[in-house]
N, C-alpha and C. Protein backbone atom coordinates (compact mmCIF):
# COMPACT_ATOMS: atom_id res chain seq x y z
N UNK A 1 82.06 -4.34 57.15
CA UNK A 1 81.50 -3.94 58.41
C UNK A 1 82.64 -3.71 59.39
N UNK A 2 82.43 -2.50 60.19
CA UNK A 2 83.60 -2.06 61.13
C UNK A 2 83.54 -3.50 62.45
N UNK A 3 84.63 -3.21 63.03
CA UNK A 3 84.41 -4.12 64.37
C UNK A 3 83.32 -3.22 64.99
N UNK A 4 83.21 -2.22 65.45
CA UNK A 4 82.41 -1.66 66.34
C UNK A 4 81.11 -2.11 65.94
N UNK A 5 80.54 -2.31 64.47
CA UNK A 5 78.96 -2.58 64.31
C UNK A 5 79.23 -3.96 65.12
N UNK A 6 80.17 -4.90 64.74
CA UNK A 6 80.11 -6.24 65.46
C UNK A 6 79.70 -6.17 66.92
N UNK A 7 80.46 -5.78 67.15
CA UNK A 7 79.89 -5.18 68.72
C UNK A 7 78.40 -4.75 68.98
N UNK A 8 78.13 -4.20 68.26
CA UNK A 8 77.14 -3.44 68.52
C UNK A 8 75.96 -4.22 67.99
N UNK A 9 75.96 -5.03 67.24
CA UNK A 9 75.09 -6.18 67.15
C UNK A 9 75.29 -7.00 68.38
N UNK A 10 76.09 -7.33 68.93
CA UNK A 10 76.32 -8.46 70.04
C UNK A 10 75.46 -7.51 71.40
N UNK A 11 75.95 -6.30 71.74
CA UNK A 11 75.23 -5.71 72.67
C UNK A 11 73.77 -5.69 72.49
N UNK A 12 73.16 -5.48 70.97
CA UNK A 12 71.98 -4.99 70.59
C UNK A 12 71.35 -6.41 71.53
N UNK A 13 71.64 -8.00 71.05
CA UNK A 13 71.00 -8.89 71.70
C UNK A 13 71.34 -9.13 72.66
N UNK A 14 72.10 -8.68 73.35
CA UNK A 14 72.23 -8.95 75.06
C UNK A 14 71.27 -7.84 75.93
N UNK A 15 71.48 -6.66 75.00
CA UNK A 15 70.52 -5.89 75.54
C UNK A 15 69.30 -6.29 75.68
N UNK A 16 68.50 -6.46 74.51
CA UNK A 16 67.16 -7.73 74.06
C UNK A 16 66.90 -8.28 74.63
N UNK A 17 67.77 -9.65 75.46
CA UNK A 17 67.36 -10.71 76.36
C UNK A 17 67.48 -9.57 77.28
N UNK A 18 68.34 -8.67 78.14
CA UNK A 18 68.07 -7.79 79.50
C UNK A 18 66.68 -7.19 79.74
N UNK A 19 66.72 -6.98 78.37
CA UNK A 19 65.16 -6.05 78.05
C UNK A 19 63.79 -7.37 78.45
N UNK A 20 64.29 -8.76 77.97
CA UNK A 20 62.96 -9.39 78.01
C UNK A 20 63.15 -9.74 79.30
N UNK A 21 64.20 -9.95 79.77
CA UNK A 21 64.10 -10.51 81.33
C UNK A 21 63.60 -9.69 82.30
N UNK A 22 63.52 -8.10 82.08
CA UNK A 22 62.96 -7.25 83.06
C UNK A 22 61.49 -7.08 82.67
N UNK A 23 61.19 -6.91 81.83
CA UNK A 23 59.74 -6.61 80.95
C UNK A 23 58.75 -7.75 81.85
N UNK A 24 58.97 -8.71 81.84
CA UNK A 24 58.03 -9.52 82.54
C UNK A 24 58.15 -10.09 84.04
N UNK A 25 59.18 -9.11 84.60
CA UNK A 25 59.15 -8.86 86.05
C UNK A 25 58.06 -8.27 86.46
N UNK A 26 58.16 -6.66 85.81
CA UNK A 26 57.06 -6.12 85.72
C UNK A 26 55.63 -6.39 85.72
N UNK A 27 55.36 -7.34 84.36
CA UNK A 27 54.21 -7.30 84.53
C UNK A 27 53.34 -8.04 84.94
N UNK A 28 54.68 -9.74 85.71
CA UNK A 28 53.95 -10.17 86.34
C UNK A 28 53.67 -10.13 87.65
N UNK A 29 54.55 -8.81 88.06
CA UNK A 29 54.26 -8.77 89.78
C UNK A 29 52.91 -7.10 89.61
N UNK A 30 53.31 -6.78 88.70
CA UNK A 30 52.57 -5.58 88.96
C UNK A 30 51.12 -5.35 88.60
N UNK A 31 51.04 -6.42 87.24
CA UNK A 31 49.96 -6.68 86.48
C UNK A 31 49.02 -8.31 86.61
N UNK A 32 49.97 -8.45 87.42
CA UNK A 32 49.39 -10.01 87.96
C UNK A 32 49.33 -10.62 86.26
N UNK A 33 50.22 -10.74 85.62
CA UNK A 33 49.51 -11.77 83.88
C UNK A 33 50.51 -12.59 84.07
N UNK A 34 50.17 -13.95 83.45
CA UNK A 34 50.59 -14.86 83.84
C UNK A 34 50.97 -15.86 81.92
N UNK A 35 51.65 -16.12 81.92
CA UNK A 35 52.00 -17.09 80.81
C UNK A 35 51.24 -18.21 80.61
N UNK A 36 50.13 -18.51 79.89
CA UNK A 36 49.01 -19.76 79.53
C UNK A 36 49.78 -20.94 79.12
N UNK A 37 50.92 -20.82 78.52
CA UNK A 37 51.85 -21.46 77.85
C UNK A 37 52.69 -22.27 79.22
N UNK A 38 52.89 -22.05 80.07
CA UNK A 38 53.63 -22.10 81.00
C UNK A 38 52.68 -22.78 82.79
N UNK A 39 51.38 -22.73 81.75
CA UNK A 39 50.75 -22.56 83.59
C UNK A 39 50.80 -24.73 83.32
N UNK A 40 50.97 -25.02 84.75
CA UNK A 40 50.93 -26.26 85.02
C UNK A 40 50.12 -27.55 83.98
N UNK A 41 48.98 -27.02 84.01
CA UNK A 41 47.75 -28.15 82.90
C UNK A 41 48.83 -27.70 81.92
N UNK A 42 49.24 -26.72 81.10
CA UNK A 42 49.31 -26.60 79.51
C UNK A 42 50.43 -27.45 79.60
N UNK A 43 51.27 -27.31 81.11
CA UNK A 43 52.34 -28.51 80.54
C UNK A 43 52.32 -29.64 80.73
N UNK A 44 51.27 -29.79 81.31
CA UNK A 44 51.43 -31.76 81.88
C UNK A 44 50.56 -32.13 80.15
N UNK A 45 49.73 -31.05 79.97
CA UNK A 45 49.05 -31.74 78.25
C UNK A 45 50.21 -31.78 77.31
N UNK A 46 51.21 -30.77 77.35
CA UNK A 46 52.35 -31.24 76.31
C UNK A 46 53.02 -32.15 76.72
N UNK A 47 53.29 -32.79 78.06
CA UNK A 47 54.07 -33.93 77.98
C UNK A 47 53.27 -35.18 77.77
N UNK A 48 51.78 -35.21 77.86
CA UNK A 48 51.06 -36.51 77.86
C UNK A 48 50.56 -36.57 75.91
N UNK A 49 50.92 -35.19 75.45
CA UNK A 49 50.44 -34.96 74.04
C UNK A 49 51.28 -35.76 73.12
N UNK A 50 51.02 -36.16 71.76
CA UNK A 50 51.76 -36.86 70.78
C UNK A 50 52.62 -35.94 70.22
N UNK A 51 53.59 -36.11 69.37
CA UNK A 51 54.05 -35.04 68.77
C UNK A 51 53.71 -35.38 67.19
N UNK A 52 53.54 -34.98 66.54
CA UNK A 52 53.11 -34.37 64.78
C UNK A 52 54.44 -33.63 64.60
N UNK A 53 55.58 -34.08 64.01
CA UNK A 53 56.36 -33.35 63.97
C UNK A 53 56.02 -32.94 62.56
N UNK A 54 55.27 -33.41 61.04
CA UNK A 54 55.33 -32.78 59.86
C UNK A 54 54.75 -31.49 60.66
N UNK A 55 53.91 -31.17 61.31
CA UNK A 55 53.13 -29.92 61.44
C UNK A 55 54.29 -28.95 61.83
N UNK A 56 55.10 -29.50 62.88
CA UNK A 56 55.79 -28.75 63.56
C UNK A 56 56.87 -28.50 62.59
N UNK A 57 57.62 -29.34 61.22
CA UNK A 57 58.35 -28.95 60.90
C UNK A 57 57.78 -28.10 59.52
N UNK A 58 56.77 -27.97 59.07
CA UNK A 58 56.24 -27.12 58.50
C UNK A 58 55.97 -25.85 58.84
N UNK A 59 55.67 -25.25 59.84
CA UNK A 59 55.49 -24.31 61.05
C UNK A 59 56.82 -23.33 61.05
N UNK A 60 57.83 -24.66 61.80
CA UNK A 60 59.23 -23.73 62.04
C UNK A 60 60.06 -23.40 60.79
N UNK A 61 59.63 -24.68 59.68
CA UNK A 61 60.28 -24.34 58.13
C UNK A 61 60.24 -23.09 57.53
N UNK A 62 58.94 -22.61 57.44
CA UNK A 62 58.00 -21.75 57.19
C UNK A 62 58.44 -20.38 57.86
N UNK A 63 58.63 -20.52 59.47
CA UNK A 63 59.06 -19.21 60.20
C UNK A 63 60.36 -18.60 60.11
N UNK A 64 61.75 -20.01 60.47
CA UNK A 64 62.55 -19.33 60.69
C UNK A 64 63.15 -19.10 59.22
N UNK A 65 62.33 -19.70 58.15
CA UNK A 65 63.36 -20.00 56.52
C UNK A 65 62.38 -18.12 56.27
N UNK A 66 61.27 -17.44 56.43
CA UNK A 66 61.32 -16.67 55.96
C UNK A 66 61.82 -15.12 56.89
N UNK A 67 62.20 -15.65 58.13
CA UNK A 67 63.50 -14.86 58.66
C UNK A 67 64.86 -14.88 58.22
N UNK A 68 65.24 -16.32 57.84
CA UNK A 68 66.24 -16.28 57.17
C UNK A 68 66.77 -15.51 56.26
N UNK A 69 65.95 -15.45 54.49
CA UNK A 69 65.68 -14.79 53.67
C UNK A 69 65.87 -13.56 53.38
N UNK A 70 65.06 -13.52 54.90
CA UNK A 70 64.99 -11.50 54.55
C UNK A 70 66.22 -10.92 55.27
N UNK A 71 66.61 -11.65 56.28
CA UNK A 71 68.12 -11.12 56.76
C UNK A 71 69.18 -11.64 55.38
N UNK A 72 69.33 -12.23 54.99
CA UNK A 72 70.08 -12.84 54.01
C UNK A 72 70.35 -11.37 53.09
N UNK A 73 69.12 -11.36 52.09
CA UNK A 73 68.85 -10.58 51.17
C UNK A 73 68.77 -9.27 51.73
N UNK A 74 68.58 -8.91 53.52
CA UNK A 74 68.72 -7.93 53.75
C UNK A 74 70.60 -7.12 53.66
N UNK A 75 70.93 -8.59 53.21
CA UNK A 75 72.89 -8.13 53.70
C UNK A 75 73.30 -7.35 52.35
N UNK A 76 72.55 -7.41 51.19
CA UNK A 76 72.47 -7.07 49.80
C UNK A 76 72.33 -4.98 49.92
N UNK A 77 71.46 -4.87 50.90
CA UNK A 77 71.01 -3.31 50.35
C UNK A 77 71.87 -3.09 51.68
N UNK A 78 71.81 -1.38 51.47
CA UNK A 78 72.49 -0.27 52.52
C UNK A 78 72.22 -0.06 53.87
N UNK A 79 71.14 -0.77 53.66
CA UNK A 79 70.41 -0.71 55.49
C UNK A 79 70.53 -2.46 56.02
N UNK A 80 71.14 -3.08 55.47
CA UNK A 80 71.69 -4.80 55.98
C UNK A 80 71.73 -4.87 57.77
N UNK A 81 72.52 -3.09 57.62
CA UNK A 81 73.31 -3.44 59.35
C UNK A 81 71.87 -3.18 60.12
N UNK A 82 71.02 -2.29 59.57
CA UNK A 82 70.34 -2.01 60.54
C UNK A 82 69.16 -3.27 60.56
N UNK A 83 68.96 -3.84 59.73
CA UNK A 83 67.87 -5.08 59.82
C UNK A 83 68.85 -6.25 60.31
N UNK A 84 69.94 -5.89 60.39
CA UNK A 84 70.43 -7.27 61.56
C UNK A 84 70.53 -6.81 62.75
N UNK A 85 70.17 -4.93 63.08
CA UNK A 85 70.10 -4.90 64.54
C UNK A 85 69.06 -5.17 65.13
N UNK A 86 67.89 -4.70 64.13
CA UNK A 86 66.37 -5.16 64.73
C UNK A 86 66.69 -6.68 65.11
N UNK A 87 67.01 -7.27 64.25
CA UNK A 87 66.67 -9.29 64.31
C UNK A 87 67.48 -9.32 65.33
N UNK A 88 68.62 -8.55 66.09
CA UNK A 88 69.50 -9.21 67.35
C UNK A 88 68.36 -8.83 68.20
N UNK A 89 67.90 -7.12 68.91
CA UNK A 89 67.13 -6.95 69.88
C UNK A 89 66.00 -7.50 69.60
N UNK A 90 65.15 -8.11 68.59
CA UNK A 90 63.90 -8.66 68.94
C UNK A 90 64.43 -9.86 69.29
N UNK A 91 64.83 -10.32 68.87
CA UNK A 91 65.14 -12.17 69.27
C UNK A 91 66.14 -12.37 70.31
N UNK A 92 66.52 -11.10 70.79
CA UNK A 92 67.46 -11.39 72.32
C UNK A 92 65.85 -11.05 73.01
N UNK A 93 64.92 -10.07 72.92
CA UNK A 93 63.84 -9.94 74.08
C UNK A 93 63.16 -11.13 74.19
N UNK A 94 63.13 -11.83 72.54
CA UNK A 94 61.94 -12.99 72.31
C UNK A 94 62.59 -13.70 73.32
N UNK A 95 63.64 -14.40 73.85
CA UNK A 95 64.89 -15.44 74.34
C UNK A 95 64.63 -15.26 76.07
N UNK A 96 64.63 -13.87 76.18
CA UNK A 96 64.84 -13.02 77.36
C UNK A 96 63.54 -13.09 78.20
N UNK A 97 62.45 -12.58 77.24
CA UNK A 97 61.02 -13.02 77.48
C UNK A 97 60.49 -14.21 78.23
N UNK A 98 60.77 -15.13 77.23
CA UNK A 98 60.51 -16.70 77.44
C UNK A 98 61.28 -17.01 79.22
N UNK A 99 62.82 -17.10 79.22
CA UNK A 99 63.41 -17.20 80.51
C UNK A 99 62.76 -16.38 81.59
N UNK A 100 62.43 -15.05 81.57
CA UNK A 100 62.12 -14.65 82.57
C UNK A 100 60.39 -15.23 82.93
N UNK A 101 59.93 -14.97 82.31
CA UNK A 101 58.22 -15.98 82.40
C UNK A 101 58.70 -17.46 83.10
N UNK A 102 59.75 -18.14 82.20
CA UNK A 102 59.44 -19.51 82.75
C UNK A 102 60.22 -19.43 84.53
N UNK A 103 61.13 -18.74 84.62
CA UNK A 103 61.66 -18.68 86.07
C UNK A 103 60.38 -17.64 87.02
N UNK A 104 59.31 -16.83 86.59
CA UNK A 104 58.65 -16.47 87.31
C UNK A 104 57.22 -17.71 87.57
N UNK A 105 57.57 -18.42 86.86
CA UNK A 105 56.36 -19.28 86.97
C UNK A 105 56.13 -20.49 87.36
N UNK A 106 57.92 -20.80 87.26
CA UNK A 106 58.37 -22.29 87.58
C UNK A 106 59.48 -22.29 88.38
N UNK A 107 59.73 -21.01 89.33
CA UNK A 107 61.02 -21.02 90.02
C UNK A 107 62.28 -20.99 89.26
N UNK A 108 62.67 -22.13 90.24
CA UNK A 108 64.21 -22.34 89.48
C UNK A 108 64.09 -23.32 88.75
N UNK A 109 63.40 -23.95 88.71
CA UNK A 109 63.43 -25.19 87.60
C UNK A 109 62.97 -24.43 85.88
N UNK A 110 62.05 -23.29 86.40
CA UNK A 110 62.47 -22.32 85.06
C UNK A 110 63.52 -21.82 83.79
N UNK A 111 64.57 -22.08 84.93
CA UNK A 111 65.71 -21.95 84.37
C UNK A 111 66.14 -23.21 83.39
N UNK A 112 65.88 -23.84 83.61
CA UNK A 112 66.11 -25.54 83.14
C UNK A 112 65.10 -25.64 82.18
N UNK A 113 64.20 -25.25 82.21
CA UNK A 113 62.77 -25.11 81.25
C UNK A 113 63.41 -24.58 79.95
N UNK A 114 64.04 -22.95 80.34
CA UNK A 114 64.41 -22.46 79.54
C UNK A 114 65.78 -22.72 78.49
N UNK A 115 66.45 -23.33 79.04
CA UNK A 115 67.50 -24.12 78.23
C UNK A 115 66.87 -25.26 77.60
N UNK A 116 66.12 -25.81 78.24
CA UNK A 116 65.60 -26.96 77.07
C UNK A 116 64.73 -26.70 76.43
N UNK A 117 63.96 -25.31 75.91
CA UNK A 117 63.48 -24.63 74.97
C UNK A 117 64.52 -24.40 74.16
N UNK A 118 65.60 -23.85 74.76
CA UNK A 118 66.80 -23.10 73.12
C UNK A 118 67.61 -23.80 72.87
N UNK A 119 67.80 -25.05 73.60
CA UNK A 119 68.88 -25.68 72.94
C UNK A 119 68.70 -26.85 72.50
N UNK A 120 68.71 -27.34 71.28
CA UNK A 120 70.33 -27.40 71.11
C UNK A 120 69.99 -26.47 69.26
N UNK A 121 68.66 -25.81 69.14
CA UNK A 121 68.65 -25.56 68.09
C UNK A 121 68.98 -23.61 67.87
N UNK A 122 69.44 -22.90 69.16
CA UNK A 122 70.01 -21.93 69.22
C UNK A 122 71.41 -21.62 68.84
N UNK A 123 71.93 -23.20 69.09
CA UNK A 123 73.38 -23.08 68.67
C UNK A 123 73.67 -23.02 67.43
N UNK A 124 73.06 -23.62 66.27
CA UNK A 124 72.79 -23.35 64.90
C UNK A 124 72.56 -21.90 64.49
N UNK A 125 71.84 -21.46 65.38
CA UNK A 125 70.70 -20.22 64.58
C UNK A 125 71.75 -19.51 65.06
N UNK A 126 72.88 -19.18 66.18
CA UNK A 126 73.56 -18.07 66.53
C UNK A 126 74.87 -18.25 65.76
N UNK A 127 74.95 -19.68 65.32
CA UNK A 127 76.07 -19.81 64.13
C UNK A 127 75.39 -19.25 62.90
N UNK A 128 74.87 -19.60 62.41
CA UNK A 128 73.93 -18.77 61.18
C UNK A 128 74.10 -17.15 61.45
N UNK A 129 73.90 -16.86 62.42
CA UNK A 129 73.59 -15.25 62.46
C UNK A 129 74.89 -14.81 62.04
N UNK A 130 76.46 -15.26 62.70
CA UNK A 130 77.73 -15.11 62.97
C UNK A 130 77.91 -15.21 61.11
N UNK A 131 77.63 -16.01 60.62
CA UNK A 131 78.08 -16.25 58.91
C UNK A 131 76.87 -15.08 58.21
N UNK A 132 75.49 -15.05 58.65
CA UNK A 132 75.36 -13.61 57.65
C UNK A 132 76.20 -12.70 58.21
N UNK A 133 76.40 -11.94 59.28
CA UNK A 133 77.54 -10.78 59.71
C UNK A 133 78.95 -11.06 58.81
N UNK A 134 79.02 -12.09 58.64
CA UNK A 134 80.68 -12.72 58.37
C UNK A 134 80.16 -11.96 56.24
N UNK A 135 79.42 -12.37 56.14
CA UNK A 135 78.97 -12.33 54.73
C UNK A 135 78.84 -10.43 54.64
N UNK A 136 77.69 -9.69 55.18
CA UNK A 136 77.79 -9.16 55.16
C UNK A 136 78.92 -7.83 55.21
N UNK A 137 79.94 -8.06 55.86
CA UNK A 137 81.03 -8.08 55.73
C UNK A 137 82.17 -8.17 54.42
N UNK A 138 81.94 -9.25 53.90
CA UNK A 138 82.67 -9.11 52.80
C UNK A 138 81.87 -8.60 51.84
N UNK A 139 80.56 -8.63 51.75
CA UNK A 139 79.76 -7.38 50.69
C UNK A 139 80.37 -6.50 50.53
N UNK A 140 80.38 -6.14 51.93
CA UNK A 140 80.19 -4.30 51.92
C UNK A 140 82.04 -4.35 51.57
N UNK A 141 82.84 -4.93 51.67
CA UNK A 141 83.93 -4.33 51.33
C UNK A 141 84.69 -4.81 50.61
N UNK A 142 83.55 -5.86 49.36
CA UNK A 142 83.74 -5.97 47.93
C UNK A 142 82.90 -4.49 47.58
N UNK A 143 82.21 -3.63 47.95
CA UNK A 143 81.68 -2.94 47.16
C UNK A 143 82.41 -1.64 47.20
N UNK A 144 82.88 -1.32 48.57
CA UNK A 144 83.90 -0.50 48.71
C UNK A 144 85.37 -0.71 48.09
N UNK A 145 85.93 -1.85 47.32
CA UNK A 145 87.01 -2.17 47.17
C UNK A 145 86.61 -1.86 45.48
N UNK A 146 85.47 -2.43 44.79
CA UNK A 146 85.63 -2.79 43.24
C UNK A 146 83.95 -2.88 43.23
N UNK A 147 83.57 -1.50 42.75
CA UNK A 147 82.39 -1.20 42.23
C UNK A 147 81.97 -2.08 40.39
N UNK A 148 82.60 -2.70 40.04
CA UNK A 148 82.62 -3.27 38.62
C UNK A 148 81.79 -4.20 39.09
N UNK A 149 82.00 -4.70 37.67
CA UNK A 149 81.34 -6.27 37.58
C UNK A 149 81.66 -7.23 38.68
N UNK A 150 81.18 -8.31 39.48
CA UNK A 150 81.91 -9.26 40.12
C UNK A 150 82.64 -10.28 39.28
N UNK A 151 83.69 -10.80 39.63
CA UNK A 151 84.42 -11.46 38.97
C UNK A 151 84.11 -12.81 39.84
N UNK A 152 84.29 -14.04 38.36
CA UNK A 152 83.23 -15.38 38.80
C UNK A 152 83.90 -16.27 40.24
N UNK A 153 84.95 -15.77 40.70
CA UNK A 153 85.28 -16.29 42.11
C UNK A 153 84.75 -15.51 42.98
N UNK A 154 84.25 -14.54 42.96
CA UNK A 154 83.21 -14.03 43.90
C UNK A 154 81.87 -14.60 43.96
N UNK A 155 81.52 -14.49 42.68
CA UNK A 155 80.04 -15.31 42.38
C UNK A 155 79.52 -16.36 43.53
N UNK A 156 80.77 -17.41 42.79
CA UNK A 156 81.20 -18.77 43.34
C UNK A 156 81.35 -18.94 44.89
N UNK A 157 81.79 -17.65 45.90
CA UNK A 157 82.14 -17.46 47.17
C UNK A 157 80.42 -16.75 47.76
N UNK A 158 79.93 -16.13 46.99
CA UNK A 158 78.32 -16.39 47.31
C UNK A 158 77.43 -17.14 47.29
N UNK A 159 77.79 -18.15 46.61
CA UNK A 159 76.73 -19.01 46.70
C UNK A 159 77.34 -20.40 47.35
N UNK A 160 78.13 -20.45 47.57
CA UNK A 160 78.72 -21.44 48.47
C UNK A 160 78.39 -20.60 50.18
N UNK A 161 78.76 -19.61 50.23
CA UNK A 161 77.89 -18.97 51.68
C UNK A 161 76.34 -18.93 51.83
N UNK A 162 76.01 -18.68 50.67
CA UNK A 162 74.57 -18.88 50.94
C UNK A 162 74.14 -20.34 51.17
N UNK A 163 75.20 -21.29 50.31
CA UNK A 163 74.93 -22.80 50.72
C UNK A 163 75.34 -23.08 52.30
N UNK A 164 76.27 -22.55 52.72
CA UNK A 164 76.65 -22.75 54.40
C UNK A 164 75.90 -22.03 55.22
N UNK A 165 75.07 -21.19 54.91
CA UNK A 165 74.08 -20.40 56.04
C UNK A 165 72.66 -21.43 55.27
N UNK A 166 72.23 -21.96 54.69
CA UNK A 166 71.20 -22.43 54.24
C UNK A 166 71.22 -24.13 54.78
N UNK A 167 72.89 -24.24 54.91
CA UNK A 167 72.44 -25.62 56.01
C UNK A 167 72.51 -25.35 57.65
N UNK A 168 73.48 -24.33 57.89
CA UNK A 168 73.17 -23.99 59.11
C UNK A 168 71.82 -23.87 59.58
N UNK A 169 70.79 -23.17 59.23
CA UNK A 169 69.83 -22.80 59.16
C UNK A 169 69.08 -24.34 59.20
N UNK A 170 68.97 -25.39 58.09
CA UNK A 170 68.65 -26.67 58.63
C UNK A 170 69.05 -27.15 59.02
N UNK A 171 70.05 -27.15 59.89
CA UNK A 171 70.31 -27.66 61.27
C UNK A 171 69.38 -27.77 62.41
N UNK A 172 69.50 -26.19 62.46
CA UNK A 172 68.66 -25.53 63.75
C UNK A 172 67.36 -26.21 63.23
N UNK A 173 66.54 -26.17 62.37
CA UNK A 173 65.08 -26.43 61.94
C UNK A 173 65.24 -27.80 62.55
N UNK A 174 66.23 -28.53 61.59
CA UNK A 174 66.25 -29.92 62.04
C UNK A 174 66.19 -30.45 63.33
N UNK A 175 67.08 -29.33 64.37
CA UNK A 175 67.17 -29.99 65.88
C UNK A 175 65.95 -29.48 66.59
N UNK A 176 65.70 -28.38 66.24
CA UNK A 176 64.26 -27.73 67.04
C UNK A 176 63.08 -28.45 66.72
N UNK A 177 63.04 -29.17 65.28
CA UNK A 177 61.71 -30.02 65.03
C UNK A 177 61.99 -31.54 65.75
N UNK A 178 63.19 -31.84 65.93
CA UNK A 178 63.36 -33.48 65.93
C UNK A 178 63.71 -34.05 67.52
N UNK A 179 64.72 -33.01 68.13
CA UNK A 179 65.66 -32.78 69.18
C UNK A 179 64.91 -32.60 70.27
N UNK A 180 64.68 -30.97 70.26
CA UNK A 180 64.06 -30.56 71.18
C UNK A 180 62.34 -30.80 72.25
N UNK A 181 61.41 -31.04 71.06
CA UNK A 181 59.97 -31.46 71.29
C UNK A 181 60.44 -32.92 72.89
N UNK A 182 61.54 -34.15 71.91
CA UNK A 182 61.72 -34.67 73.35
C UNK A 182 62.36 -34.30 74.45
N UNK A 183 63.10 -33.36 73.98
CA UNK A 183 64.51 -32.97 75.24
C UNK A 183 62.94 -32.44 76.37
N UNK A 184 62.15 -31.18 75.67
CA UNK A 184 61.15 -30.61 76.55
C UNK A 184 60.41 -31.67 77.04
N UNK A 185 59.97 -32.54 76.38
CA UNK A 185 58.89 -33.78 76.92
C UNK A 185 59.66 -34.53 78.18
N UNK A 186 61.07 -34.60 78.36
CA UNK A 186 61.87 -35.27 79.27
C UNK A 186 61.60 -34.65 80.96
N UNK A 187 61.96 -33.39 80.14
CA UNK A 187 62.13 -32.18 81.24
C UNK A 187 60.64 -32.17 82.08
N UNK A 188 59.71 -31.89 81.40
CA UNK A 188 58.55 -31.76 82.41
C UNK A 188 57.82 -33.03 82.82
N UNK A 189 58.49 -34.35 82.26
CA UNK A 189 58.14 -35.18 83.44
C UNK A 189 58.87 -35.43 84.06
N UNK A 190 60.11 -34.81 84.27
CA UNK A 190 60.46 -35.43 85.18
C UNK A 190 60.28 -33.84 86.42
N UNK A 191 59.64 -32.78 86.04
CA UNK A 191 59.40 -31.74 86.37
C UNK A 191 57.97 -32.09 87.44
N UNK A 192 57.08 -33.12 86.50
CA UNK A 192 55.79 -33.40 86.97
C UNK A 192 55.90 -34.14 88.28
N UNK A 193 56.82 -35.33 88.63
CA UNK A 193 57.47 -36.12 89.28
C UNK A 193 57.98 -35.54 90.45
N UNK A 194 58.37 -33.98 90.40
CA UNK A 194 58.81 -33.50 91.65
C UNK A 194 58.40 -32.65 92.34
């Protein structure tokens, strides 16, 4: 992969979050709609609610492992670059989305909302993204270099990457199922409180 696609994946999701942060300027001043997820009751019930984390880690297992997958296996065919540009601009708008709703709905403490939604299990998932690009990468220019057979230290250098993006990946699951549910439960009482 050239530097410029690198780039151009990095813009694709900055663009994404620009894109989600304006999108619901729009439609909540113009269209009056409002985030259900976000309105006051839904959050004082998630902070007074229990957490079930098997559900939740079945849920996110389930979501982000079969995003994983298909970007993974998408790094395999000729169109890799372009299914890692879709996955940057949807999941920079999905990111972008969320922040701009929670700062139209919760001020500035929105902002704070919204970091303790993505973190600390974004930092995983944007390391993950960085090692398929990194992978993809050396595909494409093992295939451009030596169309033959792979030779078994290559093998061996795939599946040890697929083992380092497959724990990265449970990381993020791990902190978003285990981490985060309290970091958010912290946040809106002490959100409720003020």
């Amino acid at each position: 992969m050239k530097k410029n696609e690198e780039t151009i994946l990095l813009v694709l999701f900055c663009a994404g979050i620009l894109g989600g942060l304006l999108l619901p300027r729009w439609t909540f001043l113009n269209l009056n709609i409002r985030a259900v997820l976000l309105a006051p009751d839904s959050l004082r019930q998630y902070a007074a609610a229990g957490i079930e984390y098997g559900v939740i880690l079945k849920r996110v297992a389930v979501s982000r492992g079969t995003l994983l997958f298909m970007l993974y296996f998408a790094c395999y065919s000729a169109a890799g670059f372009w299914v890692l540009a879709g996955a940057c601009l949807t999941v920079g708008m999905s990111m972008g989305f969320l922040g701009a709703m929670a700062v139209l709905q919760m001020r500035y403490f929105g902002v704070l909302f919204w970091l303790c939604a993505l973190l600390p299990q974004w930092i995983f998932y944007v390391w993950t993204g960085l090692r398929l690009v990194r992978f993809m990468k050396k595909r494409r220019m093992r295939t451009l270099l030596c169309n033959g057979n792979p030779a078994p230290s290559y093998n061996k250098m795939v599946f040890l990457e697929f083992l380092a993006v497959l724990a990265l990946a449970a990381l993020g699951i791990f902190s978003e199922v285990y981490l985060n549910p309290g970091m958010l439960k912290l946040f809106l009482r002490i959100y409720a409180k003020i």
